[in-house]
N, C-alpha and C. Protein backbone atom coordinates (compact mmCIF):
# COMPACT_ATOMS: atom_id res chain seq x y z
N UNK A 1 -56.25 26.06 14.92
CA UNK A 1 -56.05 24.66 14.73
C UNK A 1 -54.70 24.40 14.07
N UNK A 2 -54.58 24.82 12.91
CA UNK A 2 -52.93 25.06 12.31
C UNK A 2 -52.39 26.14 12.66
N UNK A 3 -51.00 26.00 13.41
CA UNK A 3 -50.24 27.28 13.44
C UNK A 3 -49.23 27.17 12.34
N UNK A 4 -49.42 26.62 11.44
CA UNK A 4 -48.18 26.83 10.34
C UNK A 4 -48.37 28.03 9.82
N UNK A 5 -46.72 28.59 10.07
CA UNK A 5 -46.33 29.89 9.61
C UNK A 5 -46.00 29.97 8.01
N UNK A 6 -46.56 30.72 6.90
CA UNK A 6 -45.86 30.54 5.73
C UNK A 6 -44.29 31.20 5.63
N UNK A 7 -43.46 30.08 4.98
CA UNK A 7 -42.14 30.07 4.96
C UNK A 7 -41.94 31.89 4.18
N UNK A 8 -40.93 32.25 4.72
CA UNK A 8 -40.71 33.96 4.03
C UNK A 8 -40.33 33.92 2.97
N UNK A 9 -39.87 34.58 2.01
CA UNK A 9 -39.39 34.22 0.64
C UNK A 9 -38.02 34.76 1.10
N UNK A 10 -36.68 34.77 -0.17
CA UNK A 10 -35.43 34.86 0.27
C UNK A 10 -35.29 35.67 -1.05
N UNK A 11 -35.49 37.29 -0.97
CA UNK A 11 -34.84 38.10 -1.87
C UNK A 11 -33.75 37.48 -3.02
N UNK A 12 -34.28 37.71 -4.34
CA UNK A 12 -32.82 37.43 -5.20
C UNK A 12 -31.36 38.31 -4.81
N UNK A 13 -31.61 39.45 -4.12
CA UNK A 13 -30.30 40.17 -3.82
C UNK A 13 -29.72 39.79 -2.64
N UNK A 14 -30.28 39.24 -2.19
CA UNK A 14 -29.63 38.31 -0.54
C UNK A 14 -28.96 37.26 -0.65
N UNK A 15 -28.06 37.06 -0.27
CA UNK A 15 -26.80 35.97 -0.55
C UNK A 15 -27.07 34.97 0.46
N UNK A 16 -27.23 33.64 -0.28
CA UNK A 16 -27.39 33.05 1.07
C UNK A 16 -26.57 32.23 1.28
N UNK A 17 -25.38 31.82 2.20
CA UNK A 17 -23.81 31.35 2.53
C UNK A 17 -24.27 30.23 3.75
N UNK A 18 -24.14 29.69 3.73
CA UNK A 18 -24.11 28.15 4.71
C UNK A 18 -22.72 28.05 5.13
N UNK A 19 -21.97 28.17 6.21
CA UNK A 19 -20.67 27.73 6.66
C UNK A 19 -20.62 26.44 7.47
N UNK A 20 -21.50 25.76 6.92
CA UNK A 20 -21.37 24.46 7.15
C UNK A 20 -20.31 23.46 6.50
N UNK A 21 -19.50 22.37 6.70
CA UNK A 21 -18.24 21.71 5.96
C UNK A 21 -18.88 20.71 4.75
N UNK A 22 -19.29 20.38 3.81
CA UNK A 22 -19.49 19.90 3.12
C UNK A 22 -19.05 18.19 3.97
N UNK A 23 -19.92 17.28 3.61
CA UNK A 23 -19.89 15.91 4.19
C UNK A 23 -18.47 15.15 3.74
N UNK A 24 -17.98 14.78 4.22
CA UNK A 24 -16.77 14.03 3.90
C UNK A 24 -15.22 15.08 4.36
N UNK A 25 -15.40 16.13 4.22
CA UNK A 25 -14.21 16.57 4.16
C UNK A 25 -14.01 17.04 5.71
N UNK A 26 -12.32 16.98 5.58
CA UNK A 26 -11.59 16.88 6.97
C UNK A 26 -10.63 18.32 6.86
N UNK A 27 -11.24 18.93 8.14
CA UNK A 27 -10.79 20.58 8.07
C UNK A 27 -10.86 21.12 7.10
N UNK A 28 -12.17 20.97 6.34
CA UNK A 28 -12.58 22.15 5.57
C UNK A 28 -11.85 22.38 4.21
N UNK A 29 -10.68 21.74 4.22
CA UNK A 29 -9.84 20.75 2.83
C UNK A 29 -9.99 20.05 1.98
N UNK A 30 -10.00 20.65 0.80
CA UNK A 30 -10.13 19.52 -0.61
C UNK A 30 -9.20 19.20 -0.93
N UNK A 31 -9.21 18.28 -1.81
CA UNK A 31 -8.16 17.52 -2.48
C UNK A 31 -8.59 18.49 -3.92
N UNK A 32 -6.83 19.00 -4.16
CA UNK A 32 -7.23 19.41 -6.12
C UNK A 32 -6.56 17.74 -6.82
N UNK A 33 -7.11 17.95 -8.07
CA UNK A 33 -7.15 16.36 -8.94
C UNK A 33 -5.52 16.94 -8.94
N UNK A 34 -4.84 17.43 -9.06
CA UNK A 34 -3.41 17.07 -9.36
C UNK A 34 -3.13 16.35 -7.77
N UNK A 35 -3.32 16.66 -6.90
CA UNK A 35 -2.53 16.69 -5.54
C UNK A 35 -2.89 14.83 -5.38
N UNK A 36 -4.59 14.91 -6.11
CA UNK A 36 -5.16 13.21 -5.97
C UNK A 36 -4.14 12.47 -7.00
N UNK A 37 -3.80 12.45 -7.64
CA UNK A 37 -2.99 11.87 -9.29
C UNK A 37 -1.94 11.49 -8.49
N UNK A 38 -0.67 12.88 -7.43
CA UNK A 38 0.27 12.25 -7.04
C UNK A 38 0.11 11.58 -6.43
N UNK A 39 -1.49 11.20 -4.93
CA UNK A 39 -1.21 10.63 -4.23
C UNK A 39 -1.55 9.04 -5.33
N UNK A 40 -2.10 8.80 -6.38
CA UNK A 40 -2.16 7.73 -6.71
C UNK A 40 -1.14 7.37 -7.19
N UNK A 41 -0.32 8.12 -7.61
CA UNK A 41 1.01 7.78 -8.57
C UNK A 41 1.91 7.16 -7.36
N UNK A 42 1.73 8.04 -6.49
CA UNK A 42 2.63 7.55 -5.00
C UNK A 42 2.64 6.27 -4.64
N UNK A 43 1.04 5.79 -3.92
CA UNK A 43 0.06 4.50 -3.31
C UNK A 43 0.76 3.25 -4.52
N UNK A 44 0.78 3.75 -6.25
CA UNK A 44 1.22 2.88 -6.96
C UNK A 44 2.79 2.48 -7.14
N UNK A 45 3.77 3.34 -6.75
CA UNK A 45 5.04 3.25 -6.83
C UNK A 45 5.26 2.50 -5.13
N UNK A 46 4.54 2.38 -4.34
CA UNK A 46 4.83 2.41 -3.26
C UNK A 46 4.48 0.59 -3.10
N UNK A 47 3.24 0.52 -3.71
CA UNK A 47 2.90 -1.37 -4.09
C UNK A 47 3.95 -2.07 -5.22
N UNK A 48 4.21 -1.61 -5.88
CA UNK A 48 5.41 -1.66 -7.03
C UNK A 48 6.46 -2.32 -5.98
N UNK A 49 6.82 -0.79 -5.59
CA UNK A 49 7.86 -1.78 -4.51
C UNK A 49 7.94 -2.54 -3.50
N UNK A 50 6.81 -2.67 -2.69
CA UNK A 50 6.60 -4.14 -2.33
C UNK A 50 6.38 -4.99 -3.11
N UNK A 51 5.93 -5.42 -4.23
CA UNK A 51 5.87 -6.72 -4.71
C UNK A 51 7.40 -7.05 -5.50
N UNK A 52 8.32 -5.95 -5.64
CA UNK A 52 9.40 -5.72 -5.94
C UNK A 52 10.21 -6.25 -4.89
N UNK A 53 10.23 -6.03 -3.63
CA UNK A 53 11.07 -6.96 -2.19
C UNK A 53 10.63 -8.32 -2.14
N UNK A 54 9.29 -8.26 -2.67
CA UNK A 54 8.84 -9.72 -2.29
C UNK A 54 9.64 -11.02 -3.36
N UNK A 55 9.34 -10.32 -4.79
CA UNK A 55 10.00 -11.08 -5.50
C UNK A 55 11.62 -11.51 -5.50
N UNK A 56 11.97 -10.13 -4.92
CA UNK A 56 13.83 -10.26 -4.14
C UNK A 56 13.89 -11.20 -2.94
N UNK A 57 12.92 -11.56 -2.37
CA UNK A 57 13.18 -12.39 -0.93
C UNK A 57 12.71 -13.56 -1.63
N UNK A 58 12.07 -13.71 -2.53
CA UNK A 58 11.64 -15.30 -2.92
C UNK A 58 12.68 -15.36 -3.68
N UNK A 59 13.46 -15.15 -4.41
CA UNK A 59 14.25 -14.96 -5.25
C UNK A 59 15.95 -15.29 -4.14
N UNK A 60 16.04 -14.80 -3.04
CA UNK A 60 17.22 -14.58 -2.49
C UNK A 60 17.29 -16.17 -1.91
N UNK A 61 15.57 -16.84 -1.19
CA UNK A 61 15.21 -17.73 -0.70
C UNK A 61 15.90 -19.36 -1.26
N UNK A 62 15.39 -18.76 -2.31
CA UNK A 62 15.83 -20.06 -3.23
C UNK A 62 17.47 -20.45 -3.63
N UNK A 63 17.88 -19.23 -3.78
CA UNK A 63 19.61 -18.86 -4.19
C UNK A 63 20.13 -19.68 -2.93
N UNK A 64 19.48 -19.01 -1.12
CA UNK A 64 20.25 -19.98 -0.37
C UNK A 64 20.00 -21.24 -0.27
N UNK A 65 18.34 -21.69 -0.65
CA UNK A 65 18.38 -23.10 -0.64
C UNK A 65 19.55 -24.00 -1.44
N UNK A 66 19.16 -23.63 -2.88
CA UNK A 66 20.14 -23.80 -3.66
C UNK A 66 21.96 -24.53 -2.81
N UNK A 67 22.21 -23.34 -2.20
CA UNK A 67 23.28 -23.47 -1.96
C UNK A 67 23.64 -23.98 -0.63
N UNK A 68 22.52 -24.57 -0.45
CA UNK A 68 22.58 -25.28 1.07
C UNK A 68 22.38 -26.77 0.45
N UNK A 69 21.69 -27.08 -0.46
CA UNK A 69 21.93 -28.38 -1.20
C UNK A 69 22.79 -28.49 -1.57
N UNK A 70 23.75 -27.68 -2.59
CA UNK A 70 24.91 -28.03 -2.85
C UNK A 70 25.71 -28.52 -1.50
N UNK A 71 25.75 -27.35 -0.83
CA UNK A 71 26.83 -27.55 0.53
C UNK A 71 26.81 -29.18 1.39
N UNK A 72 25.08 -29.53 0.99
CA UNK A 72 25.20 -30.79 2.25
C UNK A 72 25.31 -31.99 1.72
N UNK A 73 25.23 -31.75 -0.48
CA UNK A 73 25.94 -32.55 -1.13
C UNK A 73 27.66 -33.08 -1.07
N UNK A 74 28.09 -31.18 -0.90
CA UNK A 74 29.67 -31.84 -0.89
C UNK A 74 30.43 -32.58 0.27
N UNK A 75 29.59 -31.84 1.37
CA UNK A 75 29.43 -32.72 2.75
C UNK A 75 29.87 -34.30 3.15
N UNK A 76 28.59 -34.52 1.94
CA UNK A 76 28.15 -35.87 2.22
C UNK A 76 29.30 -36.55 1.44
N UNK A 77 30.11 -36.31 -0.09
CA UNK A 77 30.75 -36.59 -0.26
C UNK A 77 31.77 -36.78 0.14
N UNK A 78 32.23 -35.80 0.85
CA UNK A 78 33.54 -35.21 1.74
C UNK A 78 33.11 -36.53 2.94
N UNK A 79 32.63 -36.74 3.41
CA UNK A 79 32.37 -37.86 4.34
C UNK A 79 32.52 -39.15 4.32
N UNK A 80 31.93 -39.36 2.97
CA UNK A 80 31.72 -40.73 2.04
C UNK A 80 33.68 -40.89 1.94
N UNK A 81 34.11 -39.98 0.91
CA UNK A 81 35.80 -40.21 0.79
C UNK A 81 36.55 -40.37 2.36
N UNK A 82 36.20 -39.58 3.15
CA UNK A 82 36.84 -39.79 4.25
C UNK A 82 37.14 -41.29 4.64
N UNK A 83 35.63 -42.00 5.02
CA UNK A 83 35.26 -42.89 5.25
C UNK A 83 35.71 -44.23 4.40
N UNK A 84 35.72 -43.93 3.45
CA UNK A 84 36.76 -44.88 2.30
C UNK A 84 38.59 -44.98 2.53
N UNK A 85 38.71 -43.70 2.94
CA UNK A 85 39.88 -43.22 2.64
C UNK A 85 40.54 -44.00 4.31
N UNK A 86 39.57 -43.96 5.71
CA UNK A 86 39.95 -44.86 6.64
C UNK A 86 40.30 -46.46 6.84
N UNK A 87 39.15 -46.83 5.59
CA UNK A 87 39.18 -48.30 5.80
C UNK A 87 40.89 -48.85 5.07
């Protein structure tokens, strides 16, 4: 009626080795905590400097606005005298 076989026992002097990959890892490769540290130190110098360009392009943005107001101020002046300077 039951064919259950009892499981064998596994000698303490028998080594027992699984060459199976542990879940997560890719070719059998760990990460050592130093190699993880640089890549965080990296990922962080690497956002650094993007928010570092970003603040240079908002920063550069404004410098030309800036100087595109001035320019269509002196413009307008330069126009205004002209225009005086015809009548």
């Amino acid at each position: 009626m039951n064919d259950l076989q009892p499981a064998t026992a596994v000698s303490t002097q028998q080594s027992v080795t699984d060459t199976r990959r542990p879940a997560g890892t890719t070719e059998g490769t760990t990460m050592l905590i130093h190699e993880a540290l640089a890549r965080s130190r990296r990922q962080e110098a690497e956002e650094q400097a993007r928010r570092h360009r970003l603040v240079r392009s908002v920063a550069a943005g404004r410098r030309w606005a800036k100087l595109a107001r001035y320019a269509e101020q002196r413009a307008r002046r330069s126009a205004e005298r002209a225009r005086a300077a015809a009548c």
